[in-house]
Protein backbone atom coordinates (compact mmCIF):
# COMPACT_ATOMS: atom_id res chain seq x y z
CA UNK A 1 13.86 -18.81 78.50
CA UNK A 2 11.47 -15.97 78.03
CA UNK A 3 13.75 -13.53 80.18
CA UNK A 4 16.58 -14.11 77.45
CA UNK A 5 14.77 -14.43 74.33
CA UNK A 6 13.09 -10.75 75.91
CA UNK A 7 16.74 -9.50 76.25
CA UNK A 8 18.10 -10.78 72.82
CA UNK A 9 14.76 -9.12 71.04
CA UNK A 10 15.06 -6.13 72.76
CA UNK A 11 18.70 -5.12 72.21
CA UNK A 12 17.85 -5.78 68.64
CA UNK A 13 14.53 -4.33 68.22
CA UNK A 14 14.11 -1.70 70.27
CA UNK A 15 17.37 -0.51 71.54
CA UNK A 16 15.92 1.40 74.23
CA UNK A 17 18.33 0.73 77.16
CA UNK A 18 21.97 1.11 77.90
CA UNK A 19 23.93 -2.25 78.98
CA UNK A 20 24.60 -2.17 82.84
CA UNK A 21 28.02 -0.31 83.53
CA UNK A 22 30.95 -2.56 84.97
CA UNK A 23 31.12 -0.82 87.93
CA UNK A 24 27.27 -1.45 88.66
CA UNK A 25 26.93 -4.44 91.30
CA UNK A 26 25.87 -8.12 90.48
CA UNK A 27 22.56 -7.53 92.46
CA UNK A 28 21.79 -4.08 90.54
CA UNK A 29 22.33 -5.78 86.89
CA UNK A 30 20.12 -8.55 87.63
CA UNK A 31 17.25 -6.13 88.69
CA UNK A 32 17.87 -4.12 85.34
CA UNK A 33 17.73 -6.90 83.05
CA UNK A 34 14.73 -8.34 85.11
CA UNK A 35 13.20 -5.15 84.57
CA UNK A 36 14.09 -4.02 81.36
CA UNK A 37 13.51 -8.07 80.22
CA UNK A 38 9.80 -8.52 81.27
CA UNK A 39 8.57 -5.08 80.28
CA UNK A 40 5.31 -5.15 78.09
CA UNK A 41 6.95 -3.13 75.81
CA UNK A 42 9.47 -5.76 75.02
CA UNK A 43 7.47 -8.76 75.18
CA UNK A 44 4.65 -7.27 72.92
CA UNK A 45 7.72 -6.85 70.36
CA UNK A 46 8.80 -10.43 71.08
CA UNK A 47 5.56 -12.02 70.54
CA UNK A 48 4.95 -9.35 66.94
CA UNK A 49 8.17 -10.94 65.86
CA UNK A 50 7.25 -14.32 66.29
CA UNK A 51 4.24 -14.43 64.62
CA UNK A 52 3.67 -15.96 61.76
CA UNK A 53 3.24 -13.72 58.80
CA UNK A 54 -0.32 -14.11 56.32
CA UNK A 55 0.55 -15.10 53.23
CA UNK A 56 -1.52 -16.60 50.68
CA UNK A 57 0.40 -20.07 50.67
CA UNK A 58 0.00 -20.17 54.87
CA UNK A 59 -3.22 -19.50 54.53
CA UNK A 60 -3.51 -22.65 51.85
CA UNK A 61 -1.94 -24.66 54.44
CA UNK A 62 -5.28 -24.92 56.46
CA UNK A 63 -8.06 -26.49 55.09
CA UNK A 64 -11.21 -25.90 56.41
CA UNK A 65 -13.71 -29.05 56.04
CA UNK A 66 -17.40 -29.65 57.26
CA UNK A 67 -20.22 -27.30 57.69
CA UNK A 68 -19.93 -23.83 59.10
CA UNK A 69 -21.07 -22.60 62.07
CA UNK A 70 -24.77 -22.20 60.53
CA UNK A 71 -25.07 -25.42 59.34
CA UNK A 72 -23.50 -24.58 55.82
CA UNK A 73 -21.24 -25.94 53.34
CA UNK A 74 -18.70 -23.77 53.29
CA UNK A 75 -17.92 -21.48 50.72
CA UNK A 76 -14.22 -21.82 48.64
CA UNK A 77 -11.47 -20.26 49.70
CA UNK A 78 -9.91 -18.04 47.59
CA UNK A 79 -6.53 -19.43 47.98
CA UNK A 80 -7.90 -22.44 45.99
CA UNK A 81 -8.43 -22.35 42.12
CA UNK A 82 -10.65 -24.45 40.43
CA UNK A 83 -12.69 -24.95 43.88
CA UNK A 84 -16.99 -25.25 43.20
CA UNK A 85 -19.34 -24.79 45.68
CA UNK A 86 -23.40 -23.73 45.69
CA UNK A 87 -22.05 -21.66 48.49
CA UNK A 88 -21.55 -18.29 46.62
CA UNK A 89 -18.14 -16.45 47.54
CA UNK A 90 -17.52 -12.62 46.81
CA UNK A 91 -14.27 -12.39 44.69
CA UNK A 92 -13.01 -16.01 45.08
CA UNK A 93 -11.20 -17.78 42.27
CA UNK A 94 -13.94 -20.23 42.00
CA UNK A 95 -17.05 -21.30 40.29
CA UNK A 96 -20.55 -21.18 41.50
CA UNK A 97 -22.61 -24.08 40.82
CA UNK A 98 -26.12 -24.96 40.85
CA UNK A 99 -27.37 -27.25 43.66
CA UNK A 100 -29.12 -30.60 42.86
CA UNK A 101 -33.29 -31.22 42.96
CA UNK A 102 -34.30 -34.03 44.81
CA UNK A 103 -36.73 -35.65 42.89
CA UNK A 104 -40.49 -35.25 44.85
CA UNK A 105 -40.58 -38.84 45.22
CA UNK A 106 -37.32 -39.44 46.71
CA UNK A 107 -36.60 -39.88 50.67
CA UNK A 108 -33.77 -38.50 52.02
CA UNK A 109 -32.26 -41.79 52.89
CA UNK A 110 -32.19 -43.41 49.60
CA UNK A 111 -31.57 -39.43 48.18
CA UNK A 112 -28.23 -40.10 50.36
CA UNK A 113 -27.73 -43.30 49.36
CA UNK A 114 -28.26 -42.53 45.68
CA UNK A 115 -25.56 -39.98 46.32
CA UNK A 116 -23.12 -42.20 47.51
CA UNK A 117 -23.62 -44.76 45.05
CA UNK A 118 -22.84 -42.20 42.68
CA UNK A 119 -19.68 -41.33 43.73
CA UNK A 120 -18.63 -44.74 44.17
CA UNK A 121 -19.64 -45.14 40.37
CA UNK A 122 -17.54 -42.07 38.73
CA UNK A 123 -14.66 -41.01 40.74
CA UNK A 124 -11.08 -42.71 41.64
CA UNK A 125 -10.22 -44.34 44.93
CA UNK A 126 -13.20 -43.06 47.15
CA UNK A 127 -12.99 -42.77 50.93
CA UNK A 128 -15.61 -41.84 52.69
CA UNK A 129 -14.92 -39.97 55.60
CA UNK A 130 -17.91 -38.93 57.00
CA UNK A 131 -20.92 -39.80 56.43
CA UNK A 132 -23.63 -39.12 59.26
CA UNK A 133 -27.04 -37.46 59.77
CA UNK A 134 -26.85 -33.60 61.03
CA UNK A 135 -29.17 -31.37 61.91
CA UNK A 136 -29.07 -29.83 58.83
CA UNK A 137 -29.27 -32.49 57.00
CA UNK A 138 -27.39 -35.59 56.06
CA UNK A 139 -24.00 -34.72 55.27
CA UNK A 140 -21.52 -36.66 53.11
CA UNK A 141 -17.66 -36.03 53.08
CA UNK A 142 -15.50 -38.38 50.43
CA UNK A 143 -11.92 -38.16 49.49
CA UNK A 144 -11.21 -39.10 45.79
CA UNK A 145 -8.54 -38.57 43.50
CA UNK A 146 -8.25 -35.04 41.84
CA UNK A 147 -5.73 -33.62 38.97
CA UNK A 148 -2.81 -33.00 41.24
CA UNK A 149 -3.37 -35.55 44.22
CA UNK A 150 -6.80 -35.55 46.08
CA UNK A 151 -9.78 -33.59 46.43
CA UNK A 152 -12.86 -33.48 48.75
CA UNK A 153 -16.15 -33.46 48.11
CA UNK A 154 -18.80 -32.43 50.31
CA UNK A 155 -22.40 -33.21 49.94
CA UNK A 156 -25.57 -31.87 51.97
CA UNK A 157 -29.03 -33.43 51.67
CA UNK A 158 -31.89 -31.16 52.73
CA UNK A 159 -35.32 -33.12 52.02
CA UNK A 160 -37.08 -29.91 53.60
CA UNK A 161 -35.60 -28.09 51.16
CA UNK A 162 -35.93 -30.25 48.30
CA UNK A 163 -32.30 -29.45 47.22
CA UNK A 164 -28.21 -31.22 47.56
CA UNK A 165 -25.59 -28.57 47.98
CA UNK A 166 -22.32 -29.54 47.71
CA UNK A 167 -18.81 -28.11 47.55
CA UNK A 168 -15.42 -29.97 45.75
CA UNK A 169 -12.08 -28.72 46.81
CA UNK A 170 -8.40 -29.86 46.31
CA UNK A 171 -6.58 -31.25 49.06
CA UNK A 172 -3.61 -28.79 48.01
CA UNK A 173 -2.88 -26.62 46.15
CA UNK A 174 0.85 -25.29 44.29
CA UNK A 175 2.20 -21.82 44.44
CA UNK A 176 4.72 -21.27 41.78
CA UNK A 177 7.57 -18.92 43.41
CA UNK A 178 8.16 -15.97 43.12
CA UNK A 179 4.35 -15.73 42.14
CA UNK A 180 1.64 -15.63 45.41
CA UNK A 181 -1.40 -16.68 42.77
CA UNK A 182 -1.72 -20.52 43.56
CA UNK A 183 -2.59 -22.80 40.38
CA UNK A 184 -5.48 -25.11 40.92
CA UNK A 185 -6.79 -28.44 38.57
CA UNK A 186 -8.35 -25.66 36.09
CA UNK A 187 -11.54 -27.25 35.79
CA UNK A 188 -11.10 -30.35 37.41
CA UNK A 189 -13.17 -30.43 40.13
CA UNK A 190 -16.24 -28.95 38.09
CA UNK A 191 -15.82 -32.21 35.90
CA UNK A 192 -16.16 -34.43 39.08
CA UNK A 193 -19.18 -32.73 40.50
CA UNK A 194 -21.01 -32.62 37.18
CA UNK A 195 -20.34 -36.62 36.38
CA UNK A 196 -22.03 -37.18 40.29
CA UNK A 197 -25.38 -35.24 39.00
CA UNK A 198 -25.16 -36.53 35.63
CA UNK A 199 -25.35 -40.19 37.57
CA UNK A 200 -27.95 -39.49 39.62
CA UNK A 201 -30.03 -37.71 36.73
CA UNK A 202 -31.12 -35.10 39.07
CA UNK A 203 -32.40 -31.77 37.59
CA UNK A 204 -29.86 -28.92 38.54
CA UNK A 205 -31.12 -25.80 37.91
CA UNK A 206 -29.29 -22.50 35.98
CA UNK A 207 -26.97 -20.19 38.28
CA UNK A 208 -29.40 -17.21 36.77
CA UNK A 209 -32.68 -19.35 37.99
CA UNK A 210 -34.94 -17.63 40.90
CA UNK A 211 -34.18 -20.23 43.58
CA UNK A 212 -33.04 -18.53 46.83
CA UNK A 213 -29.51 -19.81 47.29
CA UNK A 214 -29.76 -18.16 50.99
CA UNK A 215 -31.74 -21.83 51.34
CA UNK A 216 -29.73 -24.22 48.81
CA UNK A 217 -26.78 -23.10 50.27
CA UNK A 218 -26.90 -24.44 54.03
């Protein structure tokens, strides 16, 4: 299957080689188009051709959840409008939030458990889909209903720290043709982040404050 893909691709792309002559022997065309077939020339053209082009909406299709490699919440993409996250992100569509106090006298188990209660309390059809002790920190993952289907939102409880980062993100997101600028839930998911702190009655500080985000960001 490769050998005549290679072929086809070649005679189209490169059109480097003659066809075999009719007077050239069975035995002598099958070397040539063995040859000329698996050449690295014409398979690196075959595999450029089928890969996938980057495009804003492809690269919508893949939605990264969980913490990052350094025990983060990850920062919003910037093919997703309306996205917050305490995670700051260099020339993304999204807003930058403050992270949530813990309250001195707080534990990180009921801090977590406060959390989820709060959710429960002011968003739409919550599913909780992970919910488990890293270690970073506890870390809280619930599905609820956004503007234009679902969102996520993504909690993490550092005690050492003092501090909840989050991040709330839409499921999907809708690219209006011929335009490659998606349009998000405006400020949607701001309004669902801000109800959770405004249940919990947690302090959350000013963007401009002088807490080191390198730390309320994890």
């Amino acid at each position: 299957m490769m050998t005549r893909w290679a072929l086809l691709a070649s005679s189209s792309i490169l059109g480097a080689a003659e066809a075999p002559s009719s007077s050239a022997t069975p035995a002598t065309t099958r070397r040539a188009l063995l040859l000329f077939s698996t050449s690295p020339l014409t398979l690196a053209a075959v595999a450029a051709a089928a890969q996938p082009s980057s495009t804003p909406y492809s690269q919508s299709r893949t939605l990264q959840l969980g913490l990052d490699n350094n025990g983060k919440i990850r920062t919003c993409p910037s093919t997703n409008p309306g996205c917050v996250c305490t995670n700051p992100t260099v020339g993304a569509s999204s807003s930058v939030a403050s992270p949530l106090i813990i309250p001195d006298a707080t534990s990180a188990e009921t801090a977590a458990q406060s959390l989820r209660q709060a959710i429960m309390k002011t968003q739409k059809n919550v599913v909780f889909k992970v919910d488990q002790q890293t270690p970073h920190g506890h870390y809280i993952q619930a599905e609820v209903d956004g503007g234009f289907g679902r969102d996520v939102m993504e909690y993490l409880v550092r005690k050492d720290a003092g501090v909840v980062a989050y991040r709330c993100i839409a499921t999907k997101v809708t690219f209006i043709y011929p335009f490659t600028t998606a349009v998000g839930d405006s400020r949607g998911q701001e309004q669902r982040v801000d109800s959770v702190a405004q249940e919990l009655g947690w302090y959350a500080p000013d963007i401009s404050s002088s807490i080191d985000f390198d730390d309320v960001s994890t």
